[in-house]
C-alpha atoms as a PDB file:
ATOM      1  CA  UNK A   1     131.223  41.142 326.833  1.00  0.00           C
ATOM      2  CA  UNK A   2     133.665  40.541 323.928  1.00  0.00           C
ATOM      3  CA  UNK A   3     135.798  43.552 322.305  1.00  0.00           C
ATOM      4  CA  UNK A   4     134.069  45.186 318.897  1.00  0.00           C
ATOM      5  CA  UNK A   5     137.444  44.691 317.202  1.00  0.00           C
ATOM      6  CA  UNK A   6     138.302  41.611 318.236  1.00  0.00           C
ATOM      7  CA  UNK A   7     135.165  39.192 319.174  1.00  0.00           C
ATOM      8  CA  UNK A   8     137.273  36.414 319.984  1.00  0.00           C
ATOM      9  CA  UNK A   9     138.669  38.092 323.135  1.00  0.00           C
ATOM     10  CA  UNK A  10     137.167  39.692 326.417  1.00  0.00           C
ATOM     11  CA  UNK A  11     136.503  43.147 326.908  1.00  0.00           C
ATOM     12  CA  UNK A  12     138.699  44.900 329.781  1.00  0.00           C
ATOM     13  CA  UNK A  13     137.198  48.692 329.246  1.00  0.00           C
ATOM     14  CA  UNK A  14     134.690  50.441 327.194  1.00  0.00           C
ATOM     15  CA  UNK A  15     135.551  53.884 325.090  1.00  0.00           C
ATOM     16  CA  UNK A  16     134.949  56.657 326.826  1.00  0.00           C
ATOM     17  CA  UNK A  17     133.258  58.520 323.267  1.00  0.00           C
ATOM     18  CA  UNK A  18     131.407  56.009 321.706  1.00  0.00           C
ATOM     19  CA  UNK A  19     130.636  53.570 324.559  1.00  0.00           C
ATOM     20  CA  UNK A  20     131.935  50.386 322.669  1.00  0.00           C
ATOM     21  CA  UNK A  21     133.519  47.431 324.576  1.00  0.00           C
ATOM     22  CA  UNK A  22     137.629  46.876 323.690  1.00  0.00           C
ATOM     23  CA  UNK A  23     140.399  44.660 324.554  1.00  0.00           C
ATOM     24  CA  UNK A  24     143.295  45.564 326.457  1.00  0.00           C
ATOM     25  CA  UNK A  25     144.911  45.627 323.038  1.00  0.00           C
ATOM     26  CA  UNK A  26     143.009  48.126 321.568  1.00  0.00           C
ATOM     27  CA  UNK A  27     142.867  50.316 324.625  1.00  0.00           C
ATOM     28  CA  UNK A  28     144.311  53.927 324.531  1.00  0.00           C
ATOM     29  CA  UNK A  29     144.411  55.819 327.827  1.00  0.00           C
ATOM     30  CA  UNK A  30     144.651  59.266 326.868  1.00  0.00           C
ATOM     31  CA  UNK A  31     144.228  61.832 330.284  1.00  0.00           C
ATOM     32  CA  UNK A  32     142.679  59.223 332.305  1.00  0.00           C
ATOM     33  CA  UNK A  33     140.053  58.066 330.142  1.00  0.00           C
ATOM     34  CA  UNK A  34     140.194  54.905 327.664  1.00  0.00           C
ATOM     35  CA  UNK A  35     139.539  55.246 324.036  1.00  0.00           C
ATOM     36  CA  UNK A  36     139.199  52.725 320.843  1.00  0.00           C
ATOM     37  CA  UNK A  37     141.337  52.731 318.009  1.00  0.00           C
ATOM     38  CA  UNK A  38     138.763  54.570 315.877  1.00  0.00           C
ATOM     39  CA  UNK A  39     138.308  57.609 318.372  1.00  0.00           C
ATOM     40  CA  UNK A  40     141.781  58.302 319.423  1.00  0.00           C
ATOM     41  CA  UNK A  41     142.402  60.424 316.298  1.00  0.00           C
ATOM     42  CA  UNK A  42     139.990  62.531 317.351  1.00  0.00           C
ATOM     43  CA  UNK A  43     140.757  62.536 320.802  1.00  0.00           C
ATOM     44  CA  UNK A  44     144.410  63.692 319.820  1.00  0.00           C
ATOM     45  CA  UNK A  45     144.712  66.744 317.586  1.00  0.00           C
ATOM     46  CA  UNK A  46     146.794  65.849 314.584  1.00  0.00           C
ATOM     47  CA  UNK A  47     150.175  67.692 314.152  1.00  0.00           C
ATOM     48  CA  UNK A  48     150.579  70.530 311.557  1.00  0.00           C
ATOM     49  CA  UNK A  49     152.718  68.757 308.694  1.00  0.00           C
ATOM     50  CA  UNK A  50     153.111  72.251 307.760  1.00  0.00           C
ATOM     51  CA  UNK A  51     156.687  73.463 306.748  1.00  0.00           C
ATOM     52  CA  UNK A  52     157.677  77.196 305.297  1.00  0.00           C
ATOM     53  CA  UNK A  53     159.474  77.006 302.295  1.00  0.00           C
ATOM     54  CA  UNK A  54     163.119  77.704 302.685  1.00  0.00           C
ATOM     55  CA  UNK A  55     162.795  80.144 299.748  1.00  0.00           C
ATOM     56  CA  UNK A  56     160.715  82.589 300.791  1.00  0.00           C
ATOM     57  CA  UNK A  57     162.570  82.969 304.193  1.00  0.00           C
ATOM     58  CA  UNK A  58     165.765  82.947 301.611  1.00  0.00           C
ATOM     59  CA  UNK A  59     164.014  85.614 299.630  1.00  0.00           C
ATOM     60  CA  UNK A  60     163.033  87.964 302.547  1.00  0.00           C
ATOM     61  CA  UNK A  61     166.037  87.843 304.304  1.00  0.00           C
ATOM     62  CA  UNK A  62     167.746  89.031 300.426  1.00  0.00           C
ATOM     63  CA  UNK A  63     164.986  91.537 300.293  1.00  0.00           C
ATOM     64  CA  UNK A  64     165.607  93.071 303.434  1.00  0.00           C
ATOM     65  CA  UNK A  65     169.965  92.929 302.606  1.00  0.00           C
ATOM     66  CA  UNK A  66     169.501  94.595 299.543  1.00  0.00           C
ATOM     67  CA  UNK A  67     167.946  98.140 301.178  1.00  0.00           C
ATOM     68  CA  UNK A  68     171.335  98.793 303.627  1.00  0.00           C
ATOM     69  CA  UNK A  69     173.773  97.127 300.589  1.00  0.00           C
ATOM     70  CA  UNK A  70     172.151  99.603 298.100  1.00  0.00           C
ATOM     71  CA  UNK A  71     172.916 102.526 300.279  1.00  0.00           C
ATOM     72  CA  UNK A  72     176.474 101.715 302.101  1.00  0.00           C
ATOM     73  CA  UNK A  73     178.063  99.396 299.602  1.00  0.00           C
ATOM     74  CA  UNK A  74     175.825 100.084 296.302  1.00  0.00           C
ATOM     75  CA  UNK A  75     175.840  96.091 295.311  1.00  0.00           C
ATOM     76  CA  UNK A  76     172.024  95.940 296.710  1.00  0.00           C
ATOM     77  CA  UNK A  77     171.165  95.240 293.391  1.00  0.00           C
ATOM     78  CA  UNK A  78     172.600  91.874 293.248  1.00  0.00           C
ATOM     79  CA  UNK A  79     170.488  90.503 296.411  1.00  0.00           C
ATOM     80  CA  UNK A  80     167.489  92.329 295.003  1.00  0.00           C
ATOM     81  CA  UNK A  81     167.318  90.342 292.118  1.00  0.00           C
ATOM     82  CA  UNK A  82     167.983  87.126 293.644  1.00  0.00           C
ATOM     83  CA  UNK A  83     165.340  87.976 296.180  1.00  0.00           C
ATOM     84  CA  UNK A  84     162.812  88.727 293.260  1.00  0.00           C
ATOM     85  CA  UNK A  85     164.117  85.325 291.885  1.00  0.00           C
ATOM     86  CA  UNK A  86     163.652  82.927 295.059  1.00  0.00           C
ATOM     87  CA  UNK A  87     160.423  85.187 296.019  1.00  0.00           C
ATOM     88  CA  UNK A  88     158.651  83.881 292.443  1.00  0.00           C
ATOM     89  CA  UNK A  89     159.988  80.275 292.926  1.00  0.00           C
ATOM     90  CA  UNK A  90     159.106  80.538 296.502  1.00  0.00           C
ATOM     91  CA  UNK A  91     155.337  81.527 295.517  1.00  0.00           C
ATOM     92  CA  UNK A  92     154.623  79.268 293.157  1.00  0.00           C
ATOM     93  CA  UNK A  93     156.103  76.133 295.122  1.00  0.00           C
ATOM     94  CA  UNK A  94     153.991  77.290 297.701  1.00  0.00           C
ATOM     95  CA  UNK A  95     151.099  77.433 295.426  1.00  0.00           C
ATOM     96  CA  UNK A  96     151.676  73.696 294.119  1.00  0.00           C
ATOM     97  CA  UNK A  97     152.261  71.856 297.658  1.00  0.00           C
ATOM     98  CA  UNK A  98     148.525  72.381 298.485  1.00  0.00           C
ATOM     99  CA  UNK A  99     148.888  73.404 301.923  1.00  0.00           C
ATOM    100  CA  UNK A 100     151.555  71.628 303.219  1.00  0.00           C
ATOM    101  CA  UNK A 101     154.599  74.744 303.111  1.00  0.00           C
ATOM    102  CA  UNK A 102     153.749  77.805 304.143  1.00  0.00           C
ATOM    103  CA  UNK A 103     155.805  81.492 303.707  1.00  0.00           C
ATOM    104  CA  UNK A 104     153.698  83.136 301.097  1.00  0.00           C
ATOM    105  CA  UNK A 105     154.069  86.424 303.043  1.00  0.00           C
ATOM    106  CA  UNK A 106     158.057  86.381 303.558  1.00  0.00           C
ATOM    107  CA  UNK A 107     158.394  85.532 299.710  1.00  0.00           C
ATOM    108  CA  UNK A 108     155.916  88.454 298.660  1.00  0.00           C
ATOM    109  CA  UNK A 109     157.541  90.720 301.377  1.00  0.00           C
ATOM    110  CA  UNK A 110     160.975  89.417 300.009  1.00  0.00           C
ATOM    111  CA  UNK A 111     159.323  90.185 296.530  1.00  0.00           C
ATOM    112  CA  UNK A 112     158.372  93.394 297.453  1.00  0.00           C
ATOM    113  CA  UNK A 113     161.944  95.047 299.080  1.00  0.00           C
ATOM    114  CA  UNK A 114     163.376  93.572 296.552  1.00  0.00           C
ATOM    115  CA  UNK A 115     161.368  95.253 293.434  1.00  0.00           C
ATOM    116  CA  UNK A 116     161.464  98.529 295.101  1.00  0.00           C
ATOM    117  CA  UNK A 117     165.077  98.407 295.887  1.00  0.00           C
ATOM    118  CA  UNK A 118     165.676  97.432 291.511  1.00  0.00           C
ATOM    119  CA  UNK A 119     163.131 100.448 290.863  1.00  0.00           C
ATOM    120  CA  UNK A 120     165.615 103.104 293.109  1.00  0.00           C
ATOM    121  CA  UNK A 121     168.563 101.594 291.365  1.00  0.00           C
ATOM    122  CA  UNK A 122     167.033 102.038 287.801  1.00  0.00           C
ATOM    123  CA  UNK A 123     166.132 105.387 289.143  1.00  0.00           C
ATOM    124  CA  UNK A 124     169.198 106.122 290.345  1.00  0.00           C
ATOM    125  CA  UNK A 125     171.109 105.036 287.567  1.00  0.00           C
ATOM    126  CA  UNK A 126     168.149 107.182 285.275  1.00  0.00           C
ATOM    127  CA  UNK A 127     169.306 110.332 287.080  1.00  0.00           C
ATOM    128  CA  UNK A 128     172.353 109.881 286.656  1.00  0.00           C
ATOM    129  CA  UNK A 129     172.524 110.052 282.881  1.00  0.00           C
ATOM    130  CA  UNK A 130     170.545 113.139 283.018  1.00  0.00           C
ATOM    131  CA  UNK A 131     172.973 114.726 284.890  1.00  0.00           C
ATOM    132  CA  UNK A 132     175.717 113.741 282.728  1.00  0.00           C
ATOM    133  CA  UNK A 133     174.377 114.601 279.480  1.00  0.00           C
ATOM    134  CA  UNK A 134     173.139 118.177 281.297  1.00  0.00           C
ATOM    135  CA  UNK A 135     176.779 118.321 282.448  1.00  0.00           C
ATOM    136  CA  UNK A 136     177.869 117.573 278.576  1.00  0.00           C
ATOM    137  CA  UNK A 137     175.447 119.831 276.969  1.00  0.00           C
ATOM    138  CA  UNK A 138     176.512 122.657 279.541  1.00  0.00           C
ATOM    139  CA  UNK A 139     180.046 122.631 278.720  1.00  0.00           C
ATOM    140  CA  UNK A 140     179.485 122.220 275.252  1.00  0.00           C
ATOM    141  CA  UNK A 141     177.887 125.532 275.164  1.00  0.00           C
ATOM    142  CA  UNK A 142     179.925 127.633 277.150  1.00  0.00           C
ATOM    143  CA  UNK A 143     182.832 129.683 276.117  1.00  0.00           C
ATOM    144  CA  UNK A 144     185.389 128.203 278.091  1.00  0.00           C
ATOM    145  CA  UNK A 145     187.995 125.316 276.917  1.00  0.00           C
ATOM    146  CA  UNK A 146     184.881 122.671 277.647  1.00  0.00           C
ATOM    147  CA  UNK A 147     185.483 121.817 281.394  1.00  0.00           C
ATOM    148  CA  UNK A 148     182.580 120.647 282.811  1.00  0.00           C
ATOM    149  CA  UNK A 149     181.265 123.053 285.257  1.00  0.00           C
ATOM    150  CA  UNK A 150     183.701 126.396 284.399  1.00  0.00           C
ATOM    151  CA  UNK A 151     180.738 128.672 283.664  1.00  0.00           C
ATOM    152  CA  UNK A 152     179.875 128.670 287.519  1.00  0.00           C
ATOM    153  CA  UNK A 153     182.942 130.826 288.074  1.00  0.00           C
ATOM    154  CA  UNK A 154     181.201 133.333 285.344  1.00  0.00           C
ATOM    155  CA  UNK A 155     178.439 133.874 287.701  1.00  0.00           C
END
Protein backbone atom coordinates (compact mmCIF):
# COMPACT_ATOMS: atom_id res chain seq x y z
CA UNK A 1 0.00 0.00 0.00
CA UNK A 2 1.55 3.28 -1.28
CA UNK A 3 0.89 6.79 0.59
CA UNK A 4 -2.19 9.03 -1.08
CA UNK A 5 0.25 11.94 -1.17
CA UNK A 6 3.05 10.47 -2.30
CA UNK A 7 2.44 7.15 -4.57
CA UNK A 8 5.93 6.64 -5.16
CA UNK A 9 6.64 5.67 -1.52
CA UNK A 10 5.25 2.99 1.04
CA UNK A 11 2.70 3.57 3.45
CA UNK A 12 3.89 3.26 7.27
CA UNK A 13 0.28 4.28 8.95
CA UNK A 14 -3.15 5.12 7.91
CA UNK A 15 -5.14 8.46 9.28
CA UNK A 16 -6.93 7.88 12.02
CA UNK A 17 -10.16 10.34 10.43
CA UNK A 18 -10.32 9.55 7.03
CA UNK A 19 -8.73 6.08 6.84
CA UNK A 20 -6.19 7.00 4.00
CA UNK A 21 -2.73 5.31 3.77
CA UNK A 22 0.49 8.00 4.42
CA UNK A 23 4.14 8.02 4.52
CA UNK A 24 6.16 8.50 7.43
CA UNK A 25 6.56 11.97 5.97
CA UNK A 26 3.24 12.98 6.03
CA UNK A 27 2.45 11.44 9.37
CA UNK A 28 1.25 13.65 12.33
CA UNK A 29 0.88 11.95 15.71
CA UNK A 30 -1.31 14.10 17.56
CA UNK A 31 -2.46 12.27 21.27
CA UNK A 32 -1.53 8.93 20.15
CA UNK A 33 -3.25 8.69 17.00
CA UNK A 34 -1.73 9.44 13.36
CA UNK A 35 -3.25 11.93 11.09
CA UNK A 36 -2.64 13.19 7.25
CA UNK A 37 -1.69 16.48 6.32
CA UNK A 38 -5.24 17.38 5.26
CA UNK A 39 -6.92 16.41 8.71
CA UNK A 40 -4.53 17.76 11.17
CA UNK A 41 -6.10 21.25 10.92
CA UNK A 42 -8.98 19.94 12.08
CA UNK A 43 -7.63 17.77 14.52
CA UNK A 44 -5.85 20.93 16.11
CA UNK A 45 -8.04 23.92 16.92
CA UNK A 46 -6.60 26.96 15.24
CA UNK A 47 -5.33 29.82 17.53
CA UNK A 48 -7.39 33.06 18.01
CA UNK A 49 -5.32 35.70 15.85
CA UNK A 50 -7.43 37.93 17.80
CA UNK A 51 -5.75 41.09 19.38
CA UNK A 52 -7.67 44.12 21.40
CA UNK A 53 -6.89 47.28 20.10
CA UNK A 54 -4.51 49.23 22.22
CA UNK A 55 -6.94 52.17 21.94
CA UNK A 56 -9.79 51.18 23.45
CA UNK A 57 -7.88 49.78 26.54
CA UNK A 58 -6.06 53.45 26.15
CA UNK A 59 -9.48 54.99 26.07
CA UNK A 60 -11.03 53.15 29.10
CA UNK A 61 -8.32 53.42 31.27
CA UNK A 62 -8.66 57.70 30.33
CA UNK A 63 -12.32 57.25 30.89
CA UNK A 64 -12.11 55.81 34.13
CA UNK A 65 -8.95 58.74 35.20
CA UNK A 66 -11.03 61.42 34.25
CA UNK A 67 -14.04 60.69 37.09
CA UNK A 68 -11.37 60.93 40.36
CA UNK A 69 -9.19 63.91 38.27
CA UNK A 70 -12.51 65.83 37.79
CA UNK A 71 -13.28 65.71 41.44
CA UNK A 72 -9.70 65.97 43.38
CA UNK A 73 -7.63 67.83 40.86
CA UNK A 74 -10.47 69.35 38.42
CA UNK A 75 -8.19 68.60 35.08
CA UNK A 76 -10.63 65.42 34.38
CA UNK A 77 -11.58 67.18 31.51
CA UNK A 78 -8.43 66.80 29.67
CA UNK A 79 -8.44 62.76 29.89
CA UNK A 80 -12.14 62.88 29.11
CA UNK A 81 -11.67 64.20 25.89
CA UNK A 82 -8.82 62.20 24.90
CA UNK A 83 -10.75 59.19 26.04
CA UNK A 84 -13.77 60.29 23.77
CA UNK A 85 -10.97 60.75 21.09
CA UNK A 86 -9.10 57.21 21.25
CA UNK A 87 -12.71 55.59 22.15
CA UNK A 88 -14.02 56.82 18.35
CA UNK A 89 -10.66 55.82 16.71
CA UNK A 90 -10.68 52.76 18.77
CA UNK A 91 -14.33 51.82 17.38
CA UNK A 92 -13.98 52.35 14.10
CA UNK A 93 -10.47 50.50 13.75
CA UNK A 94 -12.19 47.85 15.33
CA UNK A 95 -14.95 48.05 12.90
CA UNK A 96 -12.48 47.93 9.76
CA UNK A 97 -10.09 44.90 10.93
CA UNK A 98 -13.02 42.45 10.36
CA UNK A 99 -12.62 40.45 13.34
CA UNK A 100 -9.22 40.26 13.96
CA UNK A 101 -8.93 43.16 17.19
CA UNK A 102 -11.24 43.08 19.59
CA UNK A 103 -12.11 45.92 22.63
CA UNK A 104 -15.31 47.35 21.32
CA UNK A 105 -16.65 47.33 24.91
CA UNK A 106 -13.53 49.10 26.74
CA UNK A 107 -13.61 51.85 23.90
CA UNK A 108 -17.53 52.39 24.29
CA UNK A 109 -17.12 52.09 28.15
CA UNK A 110 -14.05 54.49 27.73
CA UNK A 111 -16.55 56.49 25.45
CA UNK A 112 -19.06 56.49 27.85
CA UNK A 113 -17.06 57.83 31.37
CA UNK A 114 -15.64 59.95 29.34
CA UNK A 115 -18.89 61.84 27.78
CA UNK A 116 -20.49 61.87 31.09
CA UNK A 117 -17.54 63.20 32.88
CA UNK A 118 -17.47 66.44 29.73
CA UNK A 119 -21.40 66.68 30.40
CA UNK A 120 -20.71 67.35 34.57
CA UNK A 121 -17.95 69.69 33.59
CA UNK A 122 -20.18 71.70 31.09
CA UNK A 123 -22.64 71.47 33.86
CA UNK A 124 -20.54 72.51 36.29
CA UNK A 125 -19.06 75.22 34.56
CA UNK A 126 -23.13 76.14 33.46
CA UNK A 127 -23.83 76.60 37.17
CA UNK A 128 -21.37 78.40 37.77
CA UNK A 129 -22.20 81.39 35.61
CA UNK A 130 -25.58 81.38 37.04
CA UNK A 131 -24.34 81.89 40.22
CA UNK A 132 -22.16 84.63 39.26
CA UNK A 133 -24.43 86.67 37.32
CA UNK A 134 -27.19 85.98 40.41
CA UNK A 135 -24.30 87.15 42.62
CA UNK A 136 -23.89 90.36 40.13
CA UNK A 137 -27.47 91.11 39.74
CA UNK A 138 -27.87 90.82 43.67
CA UNK A 139 -25.40 93.34 44.51
CA UNK A 140 -26.34 95.49 41.85
CA UNK A 141 -29.63 95.94 43.45
CA UNK A 142 -28.97 96.34 46.90
CA UNK A 143 -28.32 99.47 48.77
CA UNK A 144 -25.04 98.82 49.97
CA UNK A 145 -21.55 100.02 48.28
CA UNK A 146 -22.05 96.79 45.73
CA UNK A 147 -20.23 93.98 47.70
CA UNK A 148 -21.34 90.90 46.67
CA UNK A 149 -23.28 89.26 49.32
CA UNK A 150 -23.75 92.49 52.01
CA UNK A 151 -27.55 92.29 51.97
CA UNK A 152 -27.32 88.93 54.03
CA UNK A 153 -26.26 90.99 57.03
CA UNK A 154 -29.74 93.04 56.37
CA UNK A 155 -31.61 89.97 57.14
Amino acid sequence: MNCYIHPDREATGTCSSCGRPICGECTNTVAGNIYCPQDLPQVIPSQSTTSTNGLAIASLILGILSVPMVVCYGCGIVFAIAAMITGFIARSQIKQSGGRQSGGGMALAGLILGGIVTALVILAGVCYGLFMIFGLLMSATSNTSGLIGPWIWQI
